[in-house]
N, C-alpha and C. Protein backbone atom coordinates (compact mmCIF):
# COMPACT_ATOMS: atom_id res chain seq x y z
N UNK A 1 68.86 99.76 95.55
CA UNK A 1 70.04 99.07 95.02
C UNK A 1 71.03 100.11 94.44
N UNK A 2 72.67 99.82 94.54
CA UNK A 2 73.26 101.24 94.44
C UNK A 2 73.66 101.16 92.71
N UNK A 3 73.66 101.70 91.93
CA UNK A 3 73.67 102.29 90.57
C UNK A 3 74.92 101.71 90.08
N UNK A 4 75.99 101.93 91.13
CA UNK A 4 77.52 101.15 90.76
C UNK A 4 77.93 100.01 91.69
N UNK A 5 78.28 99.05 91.33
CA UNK A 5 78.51 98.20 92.46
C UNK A 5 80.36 98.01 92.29
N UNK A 6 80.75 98.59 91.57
CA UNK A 6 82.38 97.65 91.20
C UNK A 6 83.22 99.07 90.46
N UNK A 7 84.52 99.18 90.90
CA UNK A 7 85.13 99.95 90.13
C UNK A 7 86.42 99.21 89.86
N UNK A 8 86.61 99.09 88.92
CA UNK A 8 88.40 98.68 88.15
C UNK A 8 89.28 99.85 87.63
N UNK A 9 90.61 99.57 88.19
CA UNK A 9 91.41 100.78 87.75
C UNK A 9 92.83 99.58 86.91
N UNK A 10 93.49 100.54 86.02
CA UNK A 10 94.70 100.42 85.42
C UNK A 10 95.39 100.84 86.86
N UNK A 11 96.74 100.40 86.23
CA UNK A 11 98.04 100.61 87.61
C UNK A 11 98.27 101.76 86.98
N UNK A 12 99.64 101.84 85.88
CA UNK A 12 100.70 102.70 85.43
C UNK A 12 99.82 104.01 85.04
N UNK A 13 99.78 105.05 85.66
CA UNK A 13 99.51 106.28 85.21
C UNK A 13 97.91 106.66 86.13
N UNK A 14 97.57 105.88 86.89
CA UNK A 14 96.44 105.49 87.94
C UNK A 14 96.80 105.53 88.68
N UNK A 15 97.26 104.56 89.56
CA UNK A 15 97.51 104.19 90.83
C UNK A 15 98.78 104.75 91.32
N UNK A 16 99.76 104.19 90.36
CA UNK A 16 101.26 104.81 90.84
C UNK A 16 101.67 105.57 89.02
N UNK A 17 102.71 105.89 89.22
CA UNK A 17 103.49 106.38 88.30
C UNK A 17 104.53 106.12 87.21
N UNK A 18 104.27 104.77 87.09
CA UNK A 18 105.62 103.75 86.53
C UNK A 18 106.37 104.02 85.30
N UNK A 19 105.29 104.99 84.71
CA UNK A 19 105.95 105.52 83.17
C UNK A 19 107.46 105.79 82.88
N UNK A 20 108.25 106.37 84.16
CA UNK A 20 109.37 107.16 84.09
C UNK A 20 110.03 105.95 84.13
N UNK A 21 109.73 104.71 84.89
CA UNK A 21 110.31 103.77 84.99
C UNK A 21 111.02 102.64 83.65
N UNK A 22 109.35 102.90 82.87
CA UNK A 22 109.36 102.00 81.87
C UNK A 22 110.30 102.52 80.74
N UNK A 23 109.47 104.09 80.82
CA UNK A 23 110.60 105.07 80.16
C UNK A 23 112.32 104.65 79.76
N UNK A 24 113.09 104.33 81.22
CA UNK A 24 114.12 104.86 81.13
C UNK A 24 114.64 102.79 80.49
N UNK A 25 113.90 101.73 81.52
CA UNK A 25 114.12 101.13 80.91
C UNK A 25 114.02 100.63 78.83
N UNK A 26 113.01 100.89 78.66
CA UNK A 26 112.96 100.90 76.95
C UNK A 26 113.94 101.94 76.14
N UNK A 27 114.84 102.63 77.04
CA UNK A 27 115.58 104.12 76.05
C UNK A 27 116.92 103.03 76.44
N UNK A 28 117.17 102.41 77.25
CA UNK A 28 118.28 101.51 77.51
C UNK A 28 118.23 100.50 76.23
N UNK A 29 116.90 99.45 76.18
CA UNK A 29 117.35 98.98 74.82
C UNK A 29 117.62 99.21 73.86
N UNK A 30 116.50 100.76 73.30
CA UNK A 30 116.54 101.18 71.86
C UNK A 30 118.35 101.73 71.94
N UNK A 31 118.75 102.38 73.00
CA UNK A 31 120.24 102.49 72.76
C UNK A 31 121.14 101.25 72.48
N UNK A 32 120.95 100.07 72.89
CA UNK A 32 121.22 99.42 72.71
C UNK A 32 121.15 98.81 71.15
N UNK A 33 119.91 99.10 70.56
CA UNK A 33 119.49 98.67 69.33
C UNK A 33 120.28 99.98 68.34
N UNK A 34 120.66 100.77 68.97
CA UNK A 34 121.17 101.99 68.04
C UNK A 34 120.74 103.19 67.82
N UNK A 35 120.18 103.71 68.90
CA UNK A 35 118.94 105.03 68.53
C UNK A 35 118.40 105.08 69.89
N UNK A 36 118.27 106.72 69.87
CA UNK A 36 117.66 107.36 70.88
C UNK A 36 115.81 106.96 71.10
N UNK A 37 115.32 107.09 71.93
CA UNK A 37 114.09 106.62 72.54
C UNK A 37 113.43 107.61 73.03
N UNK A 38 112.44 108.86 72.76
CA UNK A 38 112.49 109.82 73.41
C UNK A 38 111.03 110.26 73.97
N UNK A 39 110.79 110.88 74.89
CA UNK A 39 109.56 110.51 75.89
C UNK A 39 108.67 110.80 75.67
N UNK A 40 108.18 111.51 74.29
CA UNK A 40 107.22 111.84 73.75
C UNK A 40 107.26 110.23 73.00
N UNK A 41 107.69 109.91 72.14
CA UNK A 41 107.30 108.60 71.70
C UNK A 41 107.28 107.43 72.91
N UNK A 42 107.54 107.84 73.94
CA UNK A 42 107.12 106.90 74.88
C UNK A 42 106.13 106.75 74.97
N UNK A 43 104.82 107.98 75.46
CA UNK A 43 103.57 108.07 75.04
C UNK A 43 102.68 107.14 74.09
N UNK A 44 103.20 106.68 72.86
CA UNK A 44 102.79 105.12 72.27
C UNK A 44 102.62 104.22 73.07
N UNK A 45 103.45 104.08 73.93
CA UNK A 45 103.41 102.99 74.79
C UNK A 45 102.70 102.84 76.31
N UNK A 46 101.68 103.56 76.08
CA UNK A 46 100.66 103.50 77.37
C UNK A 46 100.08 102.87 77.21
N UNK A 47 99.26 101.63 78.16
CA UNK A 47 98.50 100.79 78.15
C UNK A 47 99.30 99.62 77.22
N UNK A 48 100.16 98.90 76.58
CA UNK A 48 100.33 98.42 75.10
C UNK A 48 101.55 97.28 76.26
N UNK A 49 101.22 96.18 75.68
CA UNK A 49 101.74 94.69 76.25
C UNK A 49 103.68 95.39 75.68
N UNK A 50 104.11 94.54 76.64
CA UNK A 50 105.75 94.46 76.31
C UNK A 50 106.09 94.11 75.34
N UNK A 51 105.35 92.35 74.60
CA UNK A 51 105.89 92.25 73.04
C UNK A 51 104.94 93.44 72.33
N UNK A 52 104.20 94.15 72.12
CA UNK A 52 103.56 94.68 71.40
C UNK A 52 104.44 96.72 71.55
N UNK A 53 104.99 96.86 72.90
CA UNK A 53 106.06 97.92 73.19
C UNK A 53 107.31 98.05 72.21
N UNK A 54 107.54 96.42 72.50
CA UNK A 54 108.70 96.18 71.75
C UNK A 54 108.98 96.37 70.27
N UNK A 55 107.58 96.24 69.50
CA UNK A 55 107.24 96.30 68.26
C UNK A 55 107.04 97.76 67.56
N UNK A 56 106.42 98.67 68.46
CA UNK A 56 106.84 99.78 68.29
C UNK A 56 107.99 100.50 68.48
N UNK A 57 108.62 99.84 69.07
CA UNK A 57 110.38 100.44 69.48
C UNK A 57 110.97 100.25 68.06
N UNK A 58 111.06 98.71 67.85
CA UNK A 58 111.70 98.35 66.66
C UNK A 58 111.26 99.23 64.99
N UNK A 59 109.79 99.14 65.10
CA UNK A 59 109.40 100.58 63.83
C UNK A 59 109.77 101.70 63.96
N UNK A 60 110.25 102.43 65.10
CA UNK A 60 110.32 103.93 65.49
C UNK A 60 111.80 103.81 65.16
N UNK A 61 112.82 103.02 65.64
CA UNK A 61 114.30 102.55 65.28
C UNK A 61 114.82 102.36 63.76
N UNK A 62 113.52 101.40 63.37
CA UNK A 62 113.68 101.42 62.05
C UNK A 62 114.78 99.79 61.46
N UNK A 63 114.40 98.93 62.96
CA UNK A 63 115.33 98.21 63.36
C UNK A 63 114.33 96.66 62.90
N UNK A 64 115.23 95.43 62.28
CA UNK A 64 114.93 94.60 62.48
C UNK A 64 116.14 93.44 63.04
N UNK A 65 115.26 92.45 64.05
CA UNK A 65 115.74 91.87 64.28
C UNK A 65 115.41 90.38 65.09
N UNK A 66 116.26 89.30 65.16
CA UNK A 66 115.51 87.99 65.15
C UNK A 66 114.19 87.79 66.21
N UNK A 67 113.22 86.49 66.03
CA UNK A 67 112.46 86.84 67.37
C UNK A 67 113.13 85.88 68.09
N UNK A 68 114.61 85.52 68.22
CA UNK A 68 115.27 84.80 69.44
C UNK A 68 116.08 86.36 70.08
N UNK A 69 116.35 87.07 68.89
CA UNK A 69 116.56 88.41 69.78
C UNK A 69 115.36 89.11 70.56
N UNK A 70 114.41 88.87 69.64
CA UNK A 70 113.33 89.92 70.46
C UNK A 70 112.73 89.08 71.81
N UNK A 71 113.26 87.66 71.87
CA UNK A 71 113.06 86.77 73.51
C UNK A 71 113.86 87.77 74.65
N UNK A 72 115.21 87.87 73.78
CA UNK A 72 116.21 88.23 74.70
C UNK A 72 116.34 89.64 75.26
N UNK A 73 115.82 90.87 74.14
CA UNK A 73 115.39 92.28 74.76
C UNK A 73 114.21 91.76 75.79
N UNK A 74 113.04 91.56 75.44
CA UNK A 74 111.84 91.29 76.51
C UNK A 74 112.38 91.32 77.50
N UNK A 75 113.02 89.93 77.87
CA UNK A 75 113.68 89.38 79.29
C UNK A 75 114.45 90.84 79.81
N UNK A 76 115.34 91.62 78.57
CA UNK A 76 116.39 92.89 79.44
C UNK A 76 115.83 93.64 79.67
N UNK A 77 114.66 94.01 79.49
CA UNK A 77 114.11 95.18 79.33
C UNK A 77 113.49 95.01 80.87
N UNK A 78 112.27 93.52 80.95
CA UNK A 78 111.80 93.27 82.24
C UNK A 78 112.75 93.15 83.30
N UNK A 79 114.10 93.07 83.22
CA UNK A 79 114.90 92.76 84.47
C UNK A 79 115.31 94.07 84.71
N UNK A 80 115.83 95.36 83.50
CA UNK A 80 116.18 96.30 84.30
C UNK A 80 114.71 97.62 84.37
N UNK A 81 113.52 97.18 84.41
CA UNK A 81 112.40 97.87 85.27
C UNK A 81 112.34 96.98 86.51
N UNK A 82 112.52 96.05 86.59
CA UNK A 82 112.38 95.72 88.05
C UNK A 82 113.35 95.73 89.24
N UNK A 83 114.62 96.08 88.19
CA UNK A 83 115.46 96.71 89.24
C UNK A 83 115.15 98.05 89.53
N UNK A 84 114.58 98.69 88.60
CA UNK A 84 114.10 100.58 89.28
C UNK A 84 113.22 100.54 90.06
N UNK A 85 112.12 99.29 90.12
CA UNK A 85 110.90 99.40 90.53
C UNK A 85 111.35 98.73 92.10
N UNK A 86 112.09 98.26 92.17
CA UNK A 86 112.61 97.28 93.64
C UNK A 86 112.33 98.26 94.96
N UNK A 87 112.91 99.92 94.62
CA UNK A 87 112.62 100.58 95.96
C UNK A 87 111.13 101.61 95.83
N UNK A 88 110.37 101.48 94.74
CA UNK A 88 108.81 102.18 94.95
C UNK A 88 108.52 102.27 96.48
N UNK A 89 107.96 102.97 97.06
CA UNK A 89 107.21 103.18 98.19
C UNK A 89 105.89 103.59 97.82
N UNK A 90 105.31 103.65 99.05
CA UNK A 90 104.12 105.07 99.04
C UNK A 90 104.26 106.06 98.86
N UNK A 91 105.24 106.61 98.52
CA UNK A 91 105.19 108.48 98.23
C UNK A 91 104.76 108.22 96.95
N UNK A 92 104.86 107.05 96.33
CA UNK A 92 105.07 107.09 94.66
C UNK A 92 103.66 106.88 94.18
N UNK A 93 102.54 106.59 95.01
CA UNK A 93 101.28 106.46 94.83
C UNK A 93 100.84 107.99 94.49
N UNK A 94 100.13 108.11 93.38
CA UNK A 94 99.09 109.48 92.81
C UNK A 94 98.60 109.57 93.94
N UNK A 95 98.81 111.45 93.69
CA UNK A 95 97.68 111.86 94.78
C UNK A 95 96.81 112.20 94.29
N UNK A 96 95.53 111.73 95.93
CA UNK A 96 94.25 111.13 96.07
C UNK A 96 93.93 110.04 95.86
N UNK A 97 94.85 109.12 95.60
CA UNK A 97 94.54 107.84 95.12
C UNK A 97 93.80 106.98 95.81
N UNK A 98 94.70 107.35 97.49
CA UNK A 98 94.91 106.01 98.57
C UNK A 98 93.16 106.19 98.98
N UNK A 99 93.09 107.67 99.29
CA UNK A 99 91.62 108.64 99.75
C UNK A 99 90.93 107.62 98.96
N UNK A 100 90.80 108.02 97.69
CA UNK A 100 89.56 107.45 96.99
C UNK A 100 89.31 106.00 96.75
N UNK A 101 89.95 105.35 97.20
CA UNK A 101 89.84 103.97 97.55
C UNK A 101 89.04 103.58 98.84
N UNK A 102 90.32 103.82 99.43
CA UNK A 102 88.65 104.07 100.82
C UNK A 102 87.75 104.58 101.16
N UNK A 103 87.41 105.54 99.91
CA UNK A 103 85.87 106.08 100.13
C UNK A 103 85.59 105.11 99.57
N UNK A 104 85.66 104.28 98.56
CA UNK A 104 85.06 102.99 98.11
C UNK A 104 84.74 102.12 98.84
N UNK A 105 85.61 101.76 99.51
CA UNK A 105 85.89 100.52 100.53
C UNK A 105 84.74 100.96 101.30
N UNK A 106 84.42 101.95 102.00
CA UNK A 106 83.62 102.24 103.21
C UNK A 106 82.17 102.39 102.22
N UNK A 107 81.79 102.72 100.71
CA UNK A 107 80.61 102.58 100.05
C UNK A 107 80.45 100.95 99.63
N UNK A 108 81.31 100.25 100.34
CA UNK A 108 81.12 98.61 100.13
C UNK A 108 80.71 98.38 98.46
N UNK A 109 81.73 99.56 97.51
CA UNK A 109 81.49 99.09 96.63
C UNK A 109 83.42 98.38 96.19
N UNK A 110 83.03 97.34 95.35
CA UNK A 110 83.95 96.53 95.08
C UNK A 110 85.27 97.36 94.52
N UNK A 111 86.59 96.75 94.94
CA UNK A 111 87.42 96.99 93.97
C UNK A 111 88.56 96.01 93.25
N UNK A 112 89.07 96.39 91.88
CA UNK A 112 90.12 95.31 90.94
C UNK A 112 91.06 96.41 90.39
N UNK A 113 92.18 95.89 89.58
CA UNK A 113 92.95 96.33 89.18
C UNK A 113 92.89 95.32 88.02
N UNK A 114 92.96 96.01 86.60
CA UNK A 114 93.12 95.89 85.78
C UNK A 114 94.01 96.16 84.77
N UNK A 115 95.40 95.22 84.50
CA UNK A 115 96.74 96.11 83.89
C UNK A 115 97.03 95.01 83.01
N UNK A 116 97.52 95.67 82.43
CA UNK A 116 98.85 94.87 81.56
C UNK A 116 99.90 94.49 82.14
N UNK A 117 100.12 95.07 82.92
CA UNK A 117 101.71 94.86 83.45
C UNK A 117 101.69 93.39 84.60
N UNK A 118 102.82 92.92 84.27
CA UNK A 118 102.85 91.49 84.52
C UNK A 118 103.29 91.46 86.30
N UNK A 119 103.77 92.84 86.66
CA UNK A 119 104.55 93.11 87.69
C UNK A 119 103.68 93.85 88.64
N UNK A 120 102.62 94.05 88.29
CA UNK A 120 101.31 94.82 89.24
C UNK A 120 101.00 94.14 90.87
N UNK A 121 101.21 92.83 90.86
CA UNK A 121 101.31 92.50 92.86
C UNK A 121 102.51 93.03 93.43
N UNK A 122 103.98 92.84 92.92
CA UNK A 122 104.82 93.85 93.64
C UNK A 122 104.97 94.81 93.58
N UNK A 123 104.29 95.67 92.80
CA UNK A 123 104.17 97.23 92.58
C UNK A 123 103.29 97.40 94.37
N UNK A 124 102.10 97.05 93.76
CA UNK A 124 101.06 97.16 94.98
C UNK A 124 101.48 97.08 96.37
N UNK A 125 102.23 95.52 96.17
CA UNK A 125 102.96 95.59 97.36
C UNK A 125 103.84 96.23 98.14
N UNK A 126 104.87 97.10 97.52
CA UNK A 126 105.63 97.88 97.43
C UNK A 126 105.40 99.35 97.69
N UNK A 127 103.99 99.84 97.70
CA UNK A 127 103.92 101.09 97.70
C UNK A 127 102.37 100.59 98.92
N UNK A 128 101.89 99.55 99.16
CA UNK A 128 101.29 99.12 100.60
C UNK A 128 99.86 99.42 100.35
N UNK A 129 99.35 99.46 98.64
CA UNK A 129 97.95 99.28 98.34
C UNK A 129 97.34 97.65 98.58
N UNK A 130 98.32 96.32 98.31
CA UNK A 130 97.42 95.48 97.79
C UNK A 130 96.34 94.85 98.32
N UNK A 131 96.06 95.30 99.82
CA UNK A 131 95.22 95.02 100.33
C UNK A 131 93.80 95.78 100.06
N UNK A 132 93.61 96.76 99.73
CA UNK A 132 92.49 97.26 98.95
C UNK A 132 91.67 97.13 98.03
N UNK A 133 92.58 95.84 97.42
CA UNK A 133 92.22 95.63 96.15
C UNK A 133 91.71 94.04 96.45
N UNK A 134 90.23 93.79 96.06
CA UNK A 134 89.90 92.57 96.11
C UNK A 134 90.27 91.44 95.21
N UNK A 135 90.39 91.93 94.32
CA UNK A 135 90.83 91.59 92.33
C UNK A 135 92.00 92.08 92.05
N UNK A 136 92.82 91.55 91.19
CA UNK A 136 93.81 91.59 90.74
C UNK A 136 94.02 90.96 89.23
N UNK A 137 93.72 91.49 88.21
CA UNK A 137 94.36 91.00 86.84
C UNK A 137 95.23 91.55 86.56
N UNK A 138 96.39 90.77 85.95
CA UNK A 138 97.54 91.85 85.15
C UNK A 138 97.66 90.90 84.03
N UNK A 139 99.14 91.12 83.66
CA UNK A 139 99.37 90.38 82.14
C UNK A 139 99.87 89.02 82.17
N UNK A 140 99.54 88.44 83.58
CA UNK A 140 100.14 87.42 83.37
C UNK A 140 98.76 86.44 83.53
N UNK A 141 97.62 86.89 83.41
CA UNK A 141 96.45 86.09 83.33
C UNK A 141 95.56 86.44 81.90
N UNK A 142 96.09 87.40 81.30
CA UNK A 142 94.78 87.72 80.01
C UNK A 142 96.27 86.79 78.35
N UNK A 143 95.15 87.22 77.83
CA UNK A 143 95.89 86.68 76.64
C UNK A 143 95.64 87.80 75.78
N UNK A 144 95.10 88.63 75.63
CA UNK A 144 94.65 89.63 74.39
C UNK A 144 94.96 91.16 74.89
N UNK A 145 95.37 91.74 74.12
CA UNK A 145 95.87 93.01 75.09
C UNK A 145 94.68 94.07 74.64
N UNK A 146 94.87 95.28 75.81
CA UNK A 146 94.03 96.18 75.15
C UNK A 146 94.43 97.10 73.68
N UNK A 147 93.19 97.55 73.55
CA UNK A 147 91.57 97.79 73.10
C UNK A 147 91.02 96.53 73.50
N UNK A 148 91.08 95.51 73.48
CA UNK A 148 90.62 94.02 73.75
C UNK A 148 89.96 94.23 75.52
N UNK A 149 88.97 93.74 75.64
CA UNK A 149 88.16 94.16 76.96
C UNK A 149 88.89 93.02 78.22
N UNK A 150 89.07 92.21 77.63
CA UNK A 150 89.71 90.51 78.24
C UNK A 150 89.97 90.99 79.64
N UNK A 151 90.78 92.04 80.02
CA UNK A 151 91.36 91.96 81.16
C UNK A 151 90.31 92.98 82.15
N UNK A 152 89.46 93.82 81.43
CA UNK A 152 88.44 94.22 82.72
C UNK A 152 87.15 93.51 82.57
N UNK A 153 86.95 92.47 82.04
CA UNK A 153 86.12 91.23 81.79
C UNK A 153 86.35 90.04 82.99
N UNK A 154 87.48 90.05 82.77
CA UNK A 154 88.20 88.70 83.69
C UNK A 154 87.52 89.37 85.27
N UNK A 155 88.41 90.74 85.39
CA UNK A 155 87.95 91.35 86.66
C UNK A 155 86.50 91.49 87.26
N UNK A 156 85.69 91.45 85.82
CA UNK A 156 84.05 91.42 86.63
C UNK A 156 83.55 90.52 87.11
N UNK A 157 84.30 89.59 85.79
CA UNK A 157 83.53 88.23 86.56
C UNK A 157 84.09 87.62 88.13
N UNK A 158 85.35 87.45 87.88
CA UNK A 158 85.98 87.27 89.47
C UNK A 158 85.09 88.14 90.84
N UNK A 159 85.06 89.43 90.08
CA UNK A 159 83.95 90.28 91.59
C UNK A 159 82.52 90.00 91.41
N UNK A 160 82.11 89.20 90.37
CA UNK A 160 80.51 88.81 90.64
C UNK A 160 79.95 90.19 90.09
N UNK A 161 80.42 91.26 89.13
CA UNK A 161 79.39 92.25 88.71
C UNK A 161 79.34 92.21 87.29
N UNK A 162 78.03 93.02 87.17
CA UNK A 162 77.89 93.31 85.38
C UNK A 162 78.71 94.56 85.01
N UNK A 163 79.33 94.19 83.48
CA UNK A 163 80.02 95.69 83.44
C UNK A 163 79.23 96.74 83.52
N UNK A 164 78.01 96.97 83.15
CA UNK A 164 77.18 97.99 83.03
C UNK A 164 77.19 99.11 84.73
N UNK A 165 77.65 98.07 85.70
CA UNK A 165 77.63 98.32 86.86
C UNK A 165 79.13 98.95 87.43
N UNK A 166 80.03 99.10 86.74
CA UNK A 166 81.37 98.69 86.60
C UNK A 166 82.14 99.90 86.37
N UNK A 167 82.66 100.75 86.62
CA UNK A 167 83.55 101.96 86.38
C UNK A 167 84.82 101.37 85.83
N UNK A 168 85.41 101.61 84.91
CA UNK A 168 86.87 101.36 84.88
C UNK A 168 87.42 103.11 84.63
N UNK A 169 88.51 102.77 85.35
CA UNK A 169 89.85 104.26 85.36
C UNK A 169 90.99 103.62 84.26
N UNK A 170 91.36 104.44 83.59
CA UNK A 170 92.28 104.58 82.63
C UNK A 170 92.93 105.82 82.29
N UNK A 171 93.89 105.76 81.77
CA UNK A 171 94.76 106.49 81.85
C UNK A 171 95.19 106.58 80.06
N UNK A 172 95.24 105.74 79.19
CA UNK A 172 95.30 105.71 78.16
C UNK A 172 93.98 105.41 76.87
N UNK A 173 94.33 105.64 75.46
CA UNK A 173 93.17 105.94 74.88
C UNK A 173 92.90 104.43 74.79
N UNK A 174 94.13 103.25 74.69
CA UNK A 174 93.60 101.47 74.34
C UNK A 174 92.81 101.34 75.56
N UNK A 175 93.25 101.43 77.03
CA UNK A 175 92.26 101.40 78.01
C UNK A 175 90.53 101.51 78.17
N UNK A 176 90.53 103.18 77.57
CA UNK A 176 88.84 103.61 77.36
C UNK A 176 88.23 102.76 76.39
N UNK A 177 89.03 102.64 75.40
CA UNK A 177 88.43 101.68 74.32
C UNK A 177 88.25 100.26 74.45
N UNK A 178 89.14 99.81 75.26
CA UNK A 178 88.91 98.60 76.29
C UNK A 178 87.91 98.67 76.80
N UNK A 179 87.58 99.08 77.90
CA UNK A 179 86.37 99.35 78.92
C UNK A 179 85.39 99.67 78.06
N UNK A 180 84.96 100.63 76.84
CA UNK A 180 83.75 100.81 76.37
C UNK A 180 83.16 99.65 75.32
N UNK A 181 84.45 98.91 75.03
CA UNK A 181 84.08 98.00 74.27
C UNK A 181 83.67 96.50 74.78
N UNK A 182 83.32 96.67 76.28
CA UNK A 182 83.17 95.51 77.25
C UNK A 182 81.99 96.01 77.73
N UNK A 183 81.51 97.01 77.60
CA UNK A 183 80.40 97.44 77.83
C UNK A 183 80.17 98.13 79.09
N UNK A 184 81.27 98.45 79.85
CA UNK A 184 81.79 99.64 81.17
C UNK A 184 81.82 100.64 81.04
N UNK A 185 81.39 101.55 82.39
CA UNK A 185 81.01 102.80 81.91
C UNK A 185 82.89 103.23 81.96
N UNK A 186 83.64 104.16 81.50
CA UNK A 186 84.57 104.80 81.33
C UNK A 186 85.23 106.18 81.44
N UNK A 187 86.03 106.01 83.05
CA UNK A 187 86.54 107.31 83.32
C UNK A 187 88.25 107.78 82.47
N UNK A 188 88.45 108.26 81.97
CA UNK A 188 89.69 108.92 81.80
C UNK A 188 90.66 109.86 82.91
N UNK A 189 91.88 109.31 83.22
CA UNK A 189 92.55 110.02 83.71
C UNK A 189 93.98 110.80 82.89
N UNK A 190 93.62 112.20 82.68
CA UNK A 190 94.52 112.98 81.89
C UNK A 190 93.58 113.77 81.75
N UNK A 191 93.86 114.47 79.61
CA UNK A 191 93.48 115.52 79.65
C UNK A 191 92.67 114.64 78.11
N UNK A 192 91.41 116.16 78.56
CA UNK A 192 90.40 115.48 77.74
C UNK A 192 90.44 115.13 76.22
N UNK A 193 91.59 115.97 75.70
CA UNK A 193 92.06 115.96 74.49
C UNK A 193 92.43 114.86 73.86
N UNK A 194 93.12 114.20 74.85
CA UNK A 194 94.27 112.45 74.63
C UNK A 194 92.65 111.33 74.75
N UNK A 195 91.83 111.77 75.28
CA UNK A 195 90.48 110.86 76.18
C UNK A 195 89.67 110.96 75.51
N UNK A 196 89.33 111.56 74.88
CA UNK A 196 87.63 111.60 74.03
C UNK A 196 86.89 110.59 73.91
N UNK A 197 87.50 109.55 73.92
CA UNK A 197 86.52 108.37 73.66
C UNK A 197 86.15 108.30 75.24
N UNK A 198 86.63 108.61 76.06
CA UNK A 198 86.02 108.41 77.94
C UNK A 198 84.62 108.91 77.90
N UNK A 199 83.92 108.39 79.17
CA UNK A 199 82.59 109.10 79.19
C UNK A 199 82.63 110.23 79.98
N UNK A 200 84.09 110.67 80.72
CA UNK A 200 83.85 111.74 82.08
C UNK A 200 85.28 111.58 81.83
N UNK A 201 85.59 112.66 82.23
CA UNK A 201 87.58 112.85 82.17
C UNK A 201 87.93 113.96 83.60
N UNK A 202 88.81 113.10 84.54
CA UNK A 202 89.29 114.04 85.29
C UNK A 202 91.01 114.26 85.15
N UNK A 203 91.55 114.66 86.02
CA UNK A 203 93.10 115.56 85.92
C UNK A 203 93.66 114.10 86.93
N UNK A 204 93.02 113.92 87.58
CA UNK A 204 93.25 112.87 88.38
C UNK A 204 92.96 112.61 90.32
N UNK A 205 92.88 112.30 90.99
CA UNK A 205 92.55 111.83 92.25
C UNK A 205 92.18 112.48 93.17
N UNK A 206 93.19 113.93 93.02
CA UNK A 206 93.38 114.84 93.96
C UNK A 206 91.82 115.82 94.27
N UNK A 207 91.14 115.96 95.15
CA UNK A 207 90.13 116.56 95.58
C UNK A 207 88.59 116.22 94.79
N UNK A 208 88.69 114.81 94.61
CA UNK A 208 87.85 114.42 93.78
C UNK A 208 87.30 113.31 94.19
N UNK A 209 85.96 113.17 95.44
CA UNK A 209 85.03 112.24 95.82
C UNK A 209 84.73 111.00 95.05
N UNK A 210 84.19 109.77 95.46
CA UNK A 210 83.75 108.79 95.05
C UNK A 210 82.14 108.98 94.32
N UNK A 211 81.74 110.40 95.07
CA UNK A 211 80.27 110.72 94.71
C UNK A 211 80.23 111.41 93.80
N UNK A 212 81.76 112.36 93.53
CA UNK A 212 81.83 113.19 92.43
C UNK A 212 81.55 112.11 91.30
N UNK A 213 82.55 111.45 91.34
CA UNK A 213 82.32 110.33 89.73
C UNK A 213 81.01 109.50 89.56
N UNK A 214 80.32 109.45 90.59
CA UNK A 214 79.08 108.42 90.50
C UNK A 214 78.13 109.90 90.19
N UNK A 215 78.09 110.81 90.44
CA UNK A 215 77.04 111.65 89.89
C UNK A 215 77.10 112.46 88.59
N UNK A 216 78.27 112.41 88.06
CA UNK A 216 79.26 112.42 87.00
C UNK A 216 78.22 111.50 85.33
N UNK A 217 78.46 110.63 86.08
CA UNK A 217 77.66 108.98 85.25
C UNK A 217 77.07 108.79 85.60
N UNK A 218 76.10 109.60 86.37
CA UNK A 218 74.67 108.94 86.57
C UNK A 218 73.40 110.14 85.22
């Protein structure tokens, strides 16, 4: 019987690259709100729900304001990332990504996507993964954001595995802490410094087997 049966990945900073995206949209509102937005404090905002983005924008600004305003940023903020995000392709997919999927696919071990982001089927679609992916959670099915396990929970059960069986990829520190606190084993993608709480940390996709990570955690 094989040791892993299921792997779940995050989108933004995994799969594709959306940060620059989200980036430029959130520096549009905080200008809007009165103040620069700058990409090191973007970094807060990995893995972290839109109202919960938003909430750190507004402390870093130093800004208050109504929550019929904070309806109305949400909505601007989501309309102008999905106008950046409208022409994504496949170039925009991490490399090694596409590779290490189908070494999965062909080890008939399962795969999901596990995100926050509410916009993760037309991402997928858009850059010509979503067929790889058996599972699909984003933010428009969990209710609890990460550190909260909810959304690579949802994903096990939908694929029929135990987390114990279960890899999740992440890219941020709420992610690992997500996944370890669901009881999944936990890869980090970055640098080991930002990751510590991961059980195995790589740089990311590029020249890096499906067997590398399973012998990794075994």
């Amino acid at each position: 019987m094989k040791r892993f049966e299921a792997c779940i990945f995050d989108l933004d900073g995994v799969i594709v690259d959306t940060a620059k995206y989200h980036y430029k949209a959130w520096n549009t509102i905080a200008q809007k709100l009165g103040f620069e937005f700058t990409w090191e404090e973007n970094e807060q905002l990995k893995g972290v729900s839109r109202v919960d983005s938003l909430e750190i924008i507004l402390q870093i600004g130093n800004v208050v304001i109504s929550n019929e305003e904070r309806q109305s940023y949400l909505a601007l903020k989501n309309d102008i990332y999905l106008d950046l995000i409208k022409n994504m392709n496949p170039s925009e997919i991490l490399p090694g990504v596409e590779d290490f999927l189908r070494q999965l696919q062909k080890q008939e071990i399962k795969i999901a996507l596990g995100s926050a982001s509410k916009n993760a089927r037309p991402i997928l679609d858009s850059v010509h993964l979503i067929n790889l992916f058996e599972v699909i959670v984003d933010g428009n099915e969990v209710s609890k954001g990460k550190p909260d396990p909810e959304v690579f929970e949802k994903g096990a059960k939908l694929l029929k595995v135990e987390a114990r069986k279960t890899i999740v990829f992440e890219d941020s520190i709420s992610g690992i802490i997500a996944a370890n606190n669901g009881g999944f084993r936990s890869v980090g993608i970055g640098e080991q410094k930002n990751l510590n709480e991961a059980e195995y940390v790589i740089s990311g996709f590029k020249d890096i087997s499906a067997n590398d990570i399973f012998k990794a955690l075994s």
